[in-house]
C-alpha atoms as a PDB file:
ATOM      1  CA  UNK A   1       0.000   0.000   0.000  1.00  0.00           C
ATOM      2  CA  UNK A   2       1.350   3.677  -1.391  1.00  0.00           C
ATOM      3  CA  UNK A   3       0.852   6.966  -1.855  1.00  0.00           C
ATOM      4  CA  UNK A   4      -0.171   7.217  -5.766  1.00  0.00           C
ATOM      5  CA  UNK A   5       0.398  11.082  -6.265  1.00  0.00           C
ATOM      6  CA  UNK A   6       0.979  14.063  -4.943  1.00  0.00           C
ATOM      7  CA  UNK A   7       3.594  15.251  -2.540  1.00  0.00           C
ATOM      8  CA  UNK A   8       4.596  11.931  -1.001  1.00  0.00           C
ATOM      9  CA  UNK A   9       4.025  10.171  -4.047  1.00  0.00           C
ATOM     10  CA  UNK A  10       5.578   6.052  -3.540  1.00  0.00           C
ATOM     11  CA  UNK A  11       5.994   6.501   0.034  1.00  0.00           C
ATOM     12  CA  UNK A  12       5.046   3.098   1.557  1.00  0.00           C
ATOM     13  CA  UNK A  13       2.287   3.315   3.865  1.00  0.00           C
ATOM     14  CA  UNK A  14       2.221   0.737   7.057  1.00  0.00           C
ATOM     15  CA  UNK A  15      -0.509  -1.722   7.061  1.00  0.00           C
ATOM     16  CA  UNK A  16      -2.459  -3.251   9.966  1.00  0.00           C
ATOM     17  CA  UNK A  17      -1.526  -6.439  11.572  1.00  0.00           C
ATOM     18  CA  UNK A  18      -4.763  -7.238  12.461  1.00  0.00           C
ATOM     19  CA  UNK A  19      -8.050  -8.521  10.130  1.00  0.00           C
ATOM     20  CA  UNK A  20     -10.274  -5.988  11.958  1.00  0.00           C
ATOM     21  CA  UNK A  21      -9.116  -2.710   9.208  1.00  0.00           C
ATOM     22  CA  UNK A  22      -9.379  -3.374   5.726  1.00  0.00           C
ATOM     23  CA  UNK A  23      -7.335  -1.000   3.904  1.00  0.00           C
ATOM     24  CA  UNK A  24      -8.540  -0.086   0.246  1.00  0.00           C
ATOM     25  CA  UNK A  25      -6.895  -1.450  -2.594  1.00  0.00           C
ATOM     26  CA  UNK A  26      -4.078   0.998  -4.226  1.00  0.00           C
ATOM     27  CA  UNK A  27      -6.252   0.204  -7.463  1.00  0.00           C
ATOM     28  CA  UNK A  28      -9.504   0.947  -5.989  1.00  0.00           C
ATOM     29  CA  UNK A  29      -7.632   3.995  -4.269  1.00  0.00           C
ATOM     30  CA  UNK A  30      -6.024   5.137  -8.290  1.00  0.00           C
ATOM     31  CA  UNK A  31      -9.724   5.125 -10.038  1.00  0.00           C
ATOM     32  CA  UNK A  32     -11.256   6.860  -6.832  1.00  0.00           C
ATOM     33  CA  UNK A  33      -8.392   9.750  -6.892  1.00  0.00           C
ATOM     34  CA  UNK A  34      -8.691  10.005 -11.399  1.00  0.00           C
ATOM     35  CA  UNK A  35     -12.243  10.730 -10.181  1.00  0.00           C
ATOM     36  CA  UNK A  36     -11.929  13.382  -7.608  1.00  0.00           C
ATOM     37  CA  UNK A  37      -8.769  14.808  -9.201  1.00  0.00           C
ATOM     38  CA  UNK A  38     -10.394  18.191 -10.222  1.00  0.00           C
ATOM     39  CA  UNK A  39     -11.567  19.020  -7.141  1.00  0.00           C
ATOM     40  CA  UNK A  40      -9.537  17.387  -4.621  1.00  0.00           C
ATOM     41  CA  UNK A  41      -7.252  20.832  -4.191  1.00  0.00           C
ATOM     42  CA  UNK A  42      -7.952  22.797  -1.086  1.00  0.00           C
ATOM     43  CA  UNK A  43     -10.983  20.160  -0.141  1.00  0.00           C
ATOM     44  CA  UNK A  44     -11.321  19.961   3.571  1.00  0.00           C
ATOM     45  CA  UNK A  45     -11.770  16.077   3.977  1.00  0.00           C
ATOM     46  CA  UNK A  46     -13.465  13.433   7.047  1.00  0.00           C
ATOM     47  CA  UNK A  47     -11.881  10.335   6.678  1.00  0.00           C
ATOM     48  CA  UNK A  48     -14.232   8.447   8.843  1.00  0.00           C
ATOM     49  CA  UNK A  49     -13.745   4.657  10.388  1.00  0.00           C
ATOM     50  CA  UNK A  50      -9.962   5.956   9.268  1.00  0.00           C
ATOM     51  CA  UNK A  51      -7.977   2.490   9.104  1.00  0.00           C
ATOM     52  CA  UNK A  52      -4.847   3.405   7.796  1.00  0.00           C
ATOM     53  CA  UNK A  53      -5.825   7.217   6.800  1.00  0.00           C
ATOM     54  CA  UNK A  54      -4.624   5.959   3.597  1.00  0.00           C
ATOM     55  CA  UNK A  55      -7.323   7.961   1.549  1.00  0.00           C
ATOM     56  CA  UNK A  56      -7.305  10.948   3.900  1.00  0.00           C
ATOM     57  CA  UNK A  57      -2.966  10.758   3.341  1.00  0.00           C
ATOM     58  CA  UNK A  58      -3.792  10.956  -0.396  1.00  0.00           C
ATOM     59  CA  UNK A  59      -6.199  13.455  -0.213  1.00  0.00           C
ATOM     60  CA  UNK A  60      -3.659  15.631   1.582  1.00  0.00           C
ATOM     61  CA  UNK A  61      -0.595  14.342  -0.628  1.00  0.00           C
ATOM     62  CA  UNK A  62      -2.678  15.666  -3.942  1.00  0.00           C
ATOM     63  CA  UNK A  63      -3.346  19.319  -2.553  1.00  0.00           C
ATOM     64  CA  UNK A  64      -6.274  18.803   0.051  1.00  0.00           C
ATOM     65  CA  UNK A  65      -6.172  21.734   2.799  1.00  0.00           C
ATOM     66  CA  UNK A  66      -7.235  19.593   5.532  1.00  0.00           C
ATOM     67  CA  UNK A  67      -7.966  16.046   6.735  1.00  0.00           C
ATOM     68  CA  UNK A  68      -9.840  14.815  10.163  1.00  0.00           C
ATOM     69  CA  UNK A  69      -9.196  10.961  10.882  1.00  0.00           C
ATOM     70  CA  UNK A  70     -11.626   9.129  13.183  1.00  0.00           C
ATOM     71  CA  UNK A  71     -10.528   5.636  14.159  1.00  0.00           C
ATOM     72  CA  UNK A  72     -12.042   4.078  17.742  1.00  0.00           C
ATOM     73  CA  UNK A  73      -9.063   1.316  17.197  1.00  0.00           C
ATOM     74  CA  UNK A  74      -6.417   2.227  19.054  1.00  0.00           C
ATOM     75  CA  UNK A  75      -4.084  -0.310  16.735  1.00  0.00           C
ATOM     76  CA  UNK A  76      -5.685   1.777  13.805  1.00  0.00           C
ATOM     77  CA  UNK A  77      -5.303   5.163  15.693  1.00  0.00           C
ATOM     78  CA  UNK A  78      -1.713   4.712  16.273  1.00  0.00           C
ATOM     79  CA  UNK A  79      -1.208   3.382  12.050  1.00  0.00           C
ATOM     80  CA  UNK A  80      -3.095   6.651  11.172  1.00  0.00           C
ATOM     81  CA  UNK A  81      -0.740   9.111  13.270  1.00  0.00           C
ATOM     82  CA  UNK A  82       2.487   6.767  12.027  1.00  0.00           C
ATOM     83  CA  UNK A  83       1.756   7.174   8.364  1.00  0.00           C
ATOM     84  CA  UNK A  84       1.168  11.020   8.405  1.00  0.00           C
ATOM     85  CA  UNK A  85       4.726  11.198   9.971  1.00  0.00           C
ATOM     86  CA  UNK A  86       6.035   8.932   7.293  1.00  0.00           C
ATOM     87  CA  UNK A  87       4.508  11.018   4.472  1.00  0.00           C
ATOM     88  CA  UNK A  88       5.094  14.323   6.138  1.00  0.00           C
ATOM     89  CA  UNK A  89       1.836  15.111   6.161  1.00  0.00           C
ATOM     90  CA  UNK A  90       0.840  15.811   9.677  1.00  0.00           C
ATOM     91  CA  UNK A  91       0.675  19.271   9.805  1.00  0.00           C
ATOM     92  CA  UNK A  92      -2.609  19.703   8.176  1.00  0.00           C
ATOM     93  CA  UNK A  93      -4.333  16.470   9.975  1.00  0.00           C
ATOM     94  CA  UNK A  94      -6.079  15.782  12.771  1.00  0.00           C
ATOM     95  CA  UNK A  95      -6.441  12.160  13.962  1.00  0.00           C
ATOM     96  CA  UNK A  96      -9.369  11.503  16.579  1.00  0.00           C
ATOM     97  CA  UNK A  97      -9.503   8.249  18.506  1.00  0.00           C
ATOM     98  CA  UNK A  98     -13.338   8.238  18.748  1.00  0.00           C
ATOM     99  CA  UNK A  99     -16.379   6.488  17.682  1.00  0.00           C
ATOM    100  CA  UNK A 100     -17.384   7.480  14.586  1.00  0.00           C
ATOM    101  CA  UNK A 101     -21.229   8.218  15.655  1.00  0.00           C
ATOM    102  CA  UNK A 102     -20.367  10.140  18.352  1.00  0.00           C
ATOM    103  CA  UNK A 103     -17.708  12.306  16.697  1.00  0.00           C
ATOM    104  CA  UNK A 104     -20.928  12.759  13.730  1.00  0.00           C
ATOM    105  CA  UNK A 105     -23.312  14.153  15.946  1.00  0.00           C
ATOM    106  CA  UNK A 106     -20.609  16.343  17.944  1.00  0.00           C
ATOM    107  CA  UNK A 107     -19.372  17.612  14.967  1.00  0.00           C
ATOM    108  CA  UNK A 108     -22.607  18.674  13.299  1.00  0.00           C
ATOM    109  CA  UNK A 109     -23.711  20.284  17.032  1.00  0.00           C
ATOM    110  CA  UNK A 110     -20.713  22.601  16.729  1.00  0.00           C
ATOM    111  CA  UNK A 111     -21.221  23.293  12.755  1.00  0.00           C
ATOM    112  CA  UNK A 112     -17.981  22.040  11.646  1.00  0.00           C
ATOM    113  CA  UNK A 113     -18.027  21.547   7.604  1.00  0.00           C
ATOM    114  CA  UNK A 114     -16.646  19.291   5.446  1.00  0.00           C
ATOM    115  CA  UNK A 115     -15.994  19.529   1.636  1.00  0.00           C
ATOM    116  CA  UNK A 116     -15.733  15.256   1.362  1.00  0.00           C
ATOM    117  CA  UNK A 117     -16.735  12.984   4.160  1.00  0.00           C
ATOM    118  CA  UNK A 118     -15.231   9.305   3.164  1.00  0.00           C
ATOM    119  CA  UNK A 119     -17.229   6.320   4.735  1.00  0.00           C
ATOM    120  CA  UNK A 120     -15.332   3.171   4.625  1.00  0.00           C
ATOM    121  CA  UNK A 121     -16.672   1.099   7.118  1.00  0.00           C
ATOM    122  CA  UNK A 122     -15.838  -2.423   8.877  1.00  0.00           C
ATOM    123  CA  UNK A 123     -18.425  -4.647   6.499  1.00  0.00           C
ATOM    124  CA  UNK A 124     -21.599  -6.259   7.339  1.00  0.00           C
ATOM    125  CA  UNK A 125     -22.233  -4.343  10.581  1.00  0.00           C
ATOM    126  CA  UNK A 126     -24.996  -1.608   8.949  1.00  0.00           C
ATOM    127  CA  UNK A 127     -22.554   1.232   9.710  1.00  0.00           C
ATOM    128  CA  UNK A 128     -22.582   2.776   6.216  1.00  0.00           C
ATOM    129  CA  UNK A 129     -26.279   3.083   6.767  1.00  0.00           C
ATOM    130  CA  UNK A 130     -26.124   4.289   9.966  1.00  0.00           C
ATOM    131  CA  UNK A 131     -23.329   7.173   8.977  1.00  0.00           C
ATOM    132  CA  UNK A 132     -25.676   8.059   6.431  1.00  0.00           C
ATOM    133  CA  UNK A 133     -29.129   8.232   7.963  1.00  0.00           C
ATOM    134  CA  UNK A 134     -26.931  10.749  10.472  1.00  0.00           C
ATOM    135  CA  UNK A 135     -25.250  12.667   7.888  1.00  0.00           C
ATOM    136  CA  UNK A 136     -28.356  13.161   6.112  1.00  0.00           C
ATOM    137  CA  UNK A 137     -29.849  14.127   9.563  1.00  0.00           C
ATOM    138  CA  UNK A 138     -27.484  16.335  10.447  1.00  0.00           C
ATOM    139  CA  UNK A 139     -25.115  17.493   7.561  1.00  0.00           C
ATOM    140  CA  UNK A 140     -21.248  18.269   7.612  1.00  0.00           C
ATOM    141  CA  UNK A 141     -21.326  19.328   4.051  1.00  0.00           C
ATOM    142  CA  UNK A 142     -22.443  22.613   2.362  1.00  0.00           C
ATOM    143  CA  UNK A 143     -24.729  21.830  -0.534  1.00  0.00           C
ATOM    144  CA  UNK A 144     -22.989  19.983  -3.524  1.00  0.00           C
ATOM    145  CA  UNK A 145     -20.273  18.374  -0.992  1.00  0.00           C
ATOM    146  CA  UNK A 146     -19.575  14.768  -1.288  1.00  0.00           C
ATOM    147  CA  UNK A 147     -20.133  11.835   1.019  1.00  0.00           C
ATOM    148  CA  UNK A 148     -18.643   8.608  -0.661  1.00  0.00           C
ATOM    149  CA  UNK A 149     -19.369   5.266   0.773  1.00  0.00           C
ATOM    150  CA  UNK A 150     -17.213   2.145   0.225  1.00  0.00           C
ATOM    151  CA  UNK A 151     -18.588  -0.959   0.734  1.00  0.00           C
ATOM    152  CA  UNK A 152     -18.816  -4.791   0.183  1.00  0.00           C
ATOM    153  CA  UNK A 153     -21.667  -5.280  -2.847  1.00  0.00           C
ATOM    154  CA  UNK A 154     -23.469  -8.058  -1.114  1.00  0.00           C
ATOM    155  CA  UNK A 155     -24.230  -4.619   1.670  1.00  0.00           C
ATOM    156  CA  UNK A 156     -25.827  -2.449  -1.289  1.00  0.00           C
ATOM    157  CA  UNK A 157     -29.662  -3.579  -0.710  1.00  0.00           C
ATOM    158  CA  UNK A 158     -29.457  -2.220   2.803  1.00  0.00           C
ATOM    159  CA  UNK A 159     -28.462   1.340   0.977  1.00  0.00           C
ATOM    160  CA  UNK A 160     -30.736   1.148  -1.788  1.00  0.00           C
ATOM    161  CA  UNK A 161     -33.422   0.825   0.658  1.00  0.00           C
ATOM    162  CA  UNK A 162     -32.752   3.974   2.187  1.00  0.00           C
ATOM    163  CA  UNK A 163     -35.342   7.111   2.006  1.00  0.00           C
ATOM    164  CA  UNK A 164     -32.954   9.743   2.350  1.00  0.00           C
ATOM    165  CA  UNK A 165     -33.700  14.095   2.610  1.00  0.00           C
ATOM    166  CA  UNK A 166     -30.557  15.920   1.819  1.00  0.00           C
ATOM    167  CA  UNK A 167     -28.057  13.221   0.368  1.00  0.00           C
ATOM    168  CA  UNK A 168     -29.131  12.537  -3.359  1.00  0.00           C
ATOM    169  CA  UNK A 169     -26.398   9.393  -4.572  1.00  0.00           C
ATOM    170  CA  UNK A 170     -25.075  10.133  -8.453  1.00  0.00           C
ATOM    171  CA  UNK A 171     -23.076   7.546  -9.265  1.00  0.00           C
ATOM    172  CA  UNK A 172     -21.414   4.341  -8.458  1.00  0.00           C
ATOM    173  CA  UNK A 173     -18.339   2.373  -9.457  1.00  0.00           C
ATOM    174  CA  UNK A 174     -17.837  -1.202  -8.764  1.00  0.00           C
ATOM    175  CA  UNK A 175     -14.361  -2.517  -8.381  1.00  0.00           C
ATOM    176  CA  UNK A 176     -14.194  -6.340  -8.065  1.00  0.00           C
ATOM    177  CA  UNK A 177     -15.304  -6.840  -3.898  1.00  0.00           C
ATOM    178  CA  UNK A 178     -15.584  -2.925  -3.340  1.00  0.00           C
ATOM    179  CA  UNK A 179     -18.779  -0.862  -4.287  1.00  0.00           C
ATOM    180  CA  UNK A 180     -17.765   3.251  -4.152  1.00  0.00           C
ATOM    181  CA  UNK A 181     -21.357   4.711  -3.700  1.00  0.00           C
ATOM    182  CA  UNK A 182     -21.112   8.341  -5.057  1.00  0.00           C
ATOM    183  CA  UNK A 183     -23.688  11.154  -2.672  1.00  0.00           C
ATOM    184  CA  UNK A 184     -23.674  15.039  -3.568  1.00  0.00           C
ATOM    185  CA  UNK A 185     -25.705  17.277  -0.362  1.00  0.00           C
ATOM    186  CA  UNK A 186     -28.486  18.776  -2.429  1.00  0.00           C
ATOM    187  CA  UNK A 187     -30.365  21.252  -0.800  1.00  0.00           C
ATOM    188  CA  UNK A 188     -33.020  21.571  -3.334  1.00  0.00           C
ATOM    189  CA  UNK A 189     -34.076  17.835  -3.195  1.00  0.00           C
ATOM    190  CA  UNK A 190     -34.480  18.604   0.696  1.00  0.00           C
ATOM    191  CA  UNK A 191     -36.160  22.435   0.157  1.00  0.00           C
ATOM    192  CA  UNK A 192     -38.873  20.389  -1.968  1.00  0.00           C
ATOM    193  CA  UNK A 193     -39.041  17.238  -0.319  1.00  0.00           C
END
């Protein structure tokens, strides 16, 4: 697992010892990043059930101004922290050992924003529908900000049955075992609805 671009392009990242984090596939990682590209610059980005940080790192190695990490493992926690200082990349991150739910709903109460929240769950627990249902409860995007969920395609039904206000999804992209569900915050859909 690497850095693709950016300012600590090939750096090596370090990689869990435990099964518990599943860190996203440098291919997965290339297609997401060729996607976001155009916007990524100056993005303020929530890297949420962190793992390794390695899409928050990449975020911040292609020109992102800011990333928050928020791991509850402390194994995770402590990878997270390591590979910023290995990329050099700490000085615009903030790593949170938290639970994710509780750093949503604190977050939103003090109105902190977010230009990209990443969800990449532990799999077949519901938490990408839970992070949703809050996030479309209680935003931490201005309209047209991105949530992205990644996620196991066998966990899909459980997001295609949700009825959801503010988060509108837009696209999809399915890369062998990992599903990258695409949201945009659209105020209008939630002004009418």
């Amino acid at each position: 697992m690497r850095v693709i671009s950016g300012s600590a392009r090939g750096r090596k990242l370090k990689s869990p010892k435990s099964s518990e984090t599943r860190p996203i596939m440098d291919r997965v990682k290339t297609a997401l990043f060729d996607i976001l590209a155009p916007e990524i610059m100056g993005m303020r980005v929530l890297d949420l059930f962190a793992g390794t940080g390695a899409v928050g790192i990449e975020a911040l190695s292609r020109g992102a101004e800011s990333a928050t990490f928020i791991e509850r493992s402390p194994e995770a926690w402590r990878l997270v922290r390591e590979n910023l200082a290995l990329t050099n990349l700490s000085d615009r991150a903030e790593v949170l050992r938290t639970d994710a739910f509780a750093y949503l709903q604190q977050a939103a109460a003090t109105g902190r924003r977010f230009d990209l929240v990443y969800i990449a769950p532990p799999q077949y627990e519901n938490l990408a529908v839970r992070a949703l249902t809050q996030l479309d409860t209680a935003p931490l995007t201005e309209p047209d900000g991105l949530v992205i969920v990644q996620i196991h395609p066998q966990e899909r039904a459980e997001l295609d049955a949700l009825t959801l206000k503010r988060l509108r999804r837009y696209d999809e992209r399915r890369y062998g075992s990992t599903l990258l569900l695409f949201y945009t915050h659209d105020e209008e859909s939630h002004a009418t609805g």
